[in-house]
Protein backbone atom coordinates (compact mmCIF):
# COMPACT_ATOMS: atom_id res chain seq x y z
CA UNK A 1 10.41 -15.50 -14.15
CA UNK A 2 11.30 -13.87 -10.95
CA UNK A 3 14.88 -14.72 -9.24
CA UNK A 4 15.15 -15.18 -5.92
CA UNK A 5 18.21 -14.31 -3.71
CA UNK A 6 18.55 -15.89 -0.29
CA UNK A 7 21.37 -13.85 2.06
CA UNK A 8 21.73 -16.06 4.93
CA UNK A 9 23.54 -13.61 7.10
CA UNK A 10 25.81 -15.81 9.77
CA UNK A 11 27.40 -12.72 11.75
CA UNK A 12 26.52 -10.47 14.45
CA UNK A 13 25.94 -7.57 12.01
CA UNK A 14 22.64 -6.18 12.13
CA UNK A 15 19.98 -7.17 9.07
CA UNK A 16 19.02 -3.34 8.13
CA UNK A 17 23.27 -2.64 8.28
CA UNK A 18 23.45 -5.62 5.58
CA UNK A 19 20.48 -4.56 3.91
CA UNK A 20 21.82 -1.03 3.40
CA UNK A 21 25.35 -2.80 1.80
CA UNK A 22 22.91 -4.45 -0.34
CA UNK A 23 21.09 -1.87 -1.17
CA UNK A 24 24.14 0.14 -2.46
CA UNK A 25 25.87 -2.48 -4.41
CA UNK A 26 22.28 -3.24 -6.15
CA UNK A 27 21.70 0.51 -6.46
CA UNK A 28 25.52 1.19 -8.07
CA UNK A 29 24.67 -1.90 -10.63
CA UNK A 30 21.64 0.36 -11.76
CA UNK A 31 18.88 -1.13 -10.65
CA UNK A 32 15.56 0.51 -8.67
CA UNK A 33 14.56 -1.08 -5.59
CA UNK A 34 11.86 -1.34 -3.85
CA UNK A 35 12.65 -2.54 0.27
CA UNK A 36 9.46 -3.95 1.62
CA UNK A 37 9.63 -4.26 5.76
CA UNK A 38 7.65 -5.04 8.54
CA UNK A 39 6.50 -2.00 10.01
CA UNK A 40 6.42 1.14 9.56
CA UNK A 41 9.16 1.94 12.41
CA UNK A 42 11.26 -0.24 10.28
CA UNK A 43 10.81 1.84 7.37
CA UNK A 44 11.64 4.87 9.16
CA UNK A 45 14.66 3.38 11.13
CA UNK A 46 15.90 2.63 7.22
CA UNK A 47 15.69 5.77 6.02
CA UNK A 48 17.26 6.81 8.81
CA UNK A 49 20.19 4.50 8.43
CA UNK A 50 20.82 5.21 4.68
CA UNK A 51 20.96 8.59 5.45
CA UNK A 52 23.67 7.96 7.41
CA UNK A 53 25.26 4.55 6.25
CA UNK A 54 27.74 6.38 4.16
CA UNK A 55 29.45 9.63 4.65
CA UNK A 56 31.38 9.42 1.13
CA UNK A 57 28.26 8.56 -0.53
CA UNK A 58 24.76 9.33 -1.01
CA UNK A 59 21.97 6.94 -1.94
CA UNK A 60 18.94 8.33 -2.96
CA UNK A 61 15.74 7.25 -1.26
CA UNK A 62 12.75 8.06 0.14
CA UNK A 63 9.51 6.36 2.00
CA UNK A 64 6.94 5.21 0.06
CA UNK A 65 4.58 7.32 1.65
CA UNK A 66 5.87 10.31 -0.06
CA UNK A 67 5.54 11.66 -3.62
CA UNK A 68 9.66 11.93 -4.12
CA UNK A 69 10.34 10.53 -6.73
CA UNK A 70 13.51 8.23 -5.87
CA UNK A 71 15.25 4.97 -7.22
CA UNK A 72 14.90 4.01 -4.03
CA UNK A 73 11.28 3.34 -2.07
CA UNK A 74 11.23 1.90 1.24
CA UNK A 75 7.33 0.29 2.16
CA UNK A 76 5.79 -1.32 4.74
CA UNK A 77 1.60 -2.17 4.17
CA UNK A 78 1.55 -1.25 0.42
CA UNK A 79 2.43 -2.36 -3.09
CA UNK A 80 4.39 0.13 -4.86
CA UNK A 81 2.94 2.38 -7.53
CA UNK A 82 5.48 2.05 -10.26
CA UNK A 83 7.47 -1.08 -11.22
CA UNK A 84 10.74 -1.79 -9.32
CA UNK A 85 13.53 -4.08 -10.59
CA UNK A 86 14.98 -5.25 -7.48
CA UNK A 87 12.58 -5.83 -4.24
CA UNK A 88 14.20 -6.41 -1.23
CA UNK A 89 12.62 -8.15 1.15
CA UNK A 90 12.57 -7.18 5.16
CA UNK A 91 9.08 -8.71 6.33
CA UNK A 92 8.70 -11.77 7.29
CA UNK A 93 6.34 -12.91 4.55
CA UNK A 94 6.12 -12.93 0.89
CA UNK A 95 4.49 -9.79 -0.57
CA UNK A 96 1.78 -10.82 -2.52
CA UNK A 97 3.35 -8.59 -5.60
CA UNK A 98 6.45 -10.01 -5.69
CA UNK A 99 6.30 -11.69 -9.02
CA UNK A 100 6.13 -8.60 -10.75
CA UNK A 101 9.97 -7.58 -9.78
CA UNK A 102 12.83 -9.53 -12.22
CA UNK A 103 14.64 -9.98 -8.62
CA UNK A 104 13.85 -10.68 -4.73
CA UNK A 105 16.29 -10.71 -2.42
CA UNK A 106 15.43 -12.47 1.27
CA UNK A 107 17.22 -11.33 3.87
CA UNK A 108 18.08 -13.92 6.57
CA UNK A 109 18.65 -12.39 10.15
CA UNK A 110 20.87 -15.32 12.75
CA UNK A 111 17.88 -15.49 15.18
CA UNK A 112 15.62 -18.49 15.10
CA UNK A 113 12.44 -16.57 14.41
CA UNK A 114 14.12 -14.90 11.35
CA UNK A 115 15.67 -18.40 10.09
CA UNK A 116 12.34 -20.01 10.69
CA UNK A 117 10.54 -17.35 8.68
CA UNK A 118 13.34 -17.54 5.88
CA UNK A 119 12.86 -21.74 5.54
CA UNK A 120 8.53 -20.95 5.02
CA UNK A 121 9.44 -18.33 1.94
CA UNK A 122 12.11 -20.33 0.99
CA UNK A 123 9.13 -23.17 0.55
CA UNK A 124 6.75 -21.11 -0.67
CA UNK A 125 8.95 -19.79 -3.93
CA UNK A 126 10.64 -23.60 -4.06
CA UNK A 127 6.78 -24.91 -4.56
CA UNK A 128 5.74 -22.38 -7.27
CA UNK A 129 9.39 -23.05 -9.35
CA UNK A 130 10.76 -19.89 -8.79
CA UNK A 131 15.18 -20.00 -9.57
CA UNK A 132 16.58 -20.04 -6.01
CA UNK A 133 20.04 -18.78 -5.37
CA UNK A 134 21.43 -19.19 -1.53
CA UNK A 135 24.59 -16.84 -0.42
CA UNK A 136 26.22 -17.31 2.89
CA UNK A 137 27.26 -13.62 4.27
CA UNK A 138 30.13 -14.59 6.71
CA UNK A 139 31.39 -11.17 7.70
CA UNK A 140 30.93 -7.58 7.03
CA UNK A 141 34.39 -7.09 6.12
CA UNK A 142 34.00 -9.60 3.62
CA UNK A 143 32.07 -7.27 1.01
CA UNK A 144 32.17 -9.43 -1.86
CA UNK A 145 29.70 -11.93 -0.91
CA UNK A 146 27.08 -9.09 -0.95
């Protein structure tokens, strides 16, 4: 059964910033991801951003829109074509394919709207009996908690 990984993010750093930290920890560990968002300007500002999140490092990506072949596949309005281990999830709903991953992880933004969206999925997996794990992400400094 699915796991689901709630990172209740209680700092001023920006959701995508934390989401690319994420990203590259989950990535290092092995894994393929799939990073579902809202839009497709948040796609795009993603892959802009992981471009550019680390100079030292390169994380391989690409937008779901394209036929690259990646580890890495950043969506918007779409379920990806080949199985993922890890989704990560930016909208502010639950994908309708997200039992098929081993792993979701929710990202919680500090705003109301984001919170408020965050305690609905939170209900919806609770109600179904998905495992729910809840991680408090203080700082950015503080890279373990990732």
């Amino acid at each position: 059964m699915t796991r689901v990984d709630f990172y209740q993010i209680d700092s001023k750093e920006a959701p995508l910033l934390f989401a690319c930290r994420l990203i590259e920890k989950v990535y290092r560990k092995g894994y393929k991801i799939y990073i579902h968002t809202m839009s497709e300007a948040q796609s795009a500002e993603l892959d802009d951003l992981l471009w550019s999140f680390r100079d030292d490092r390169f994380i391989p990506h690409a937008l779901e829109s394209t036929a690259d072949d990646a580890p890495i596949k950043i969506g918007h309005n779409v379920e990806p074509d080949e199985h993922q281990e890890v989704l990560i999830n930016l909208s502010r709903e639950v994908p309708d394919f997200f039992s098929r991953f081993d792993r979701v992880a929710e990202i919680v933004s500090l705003g109301e709207e984001g919170r408020h969206s965050a305690r609905q999925n939170y209900r919806f997996y609770r109600d179904r009996g998905y495992s729910l794990q809840y991680h408090e992400i203080k700082q950015a400094a503080n890279q373990q908690n990732v």
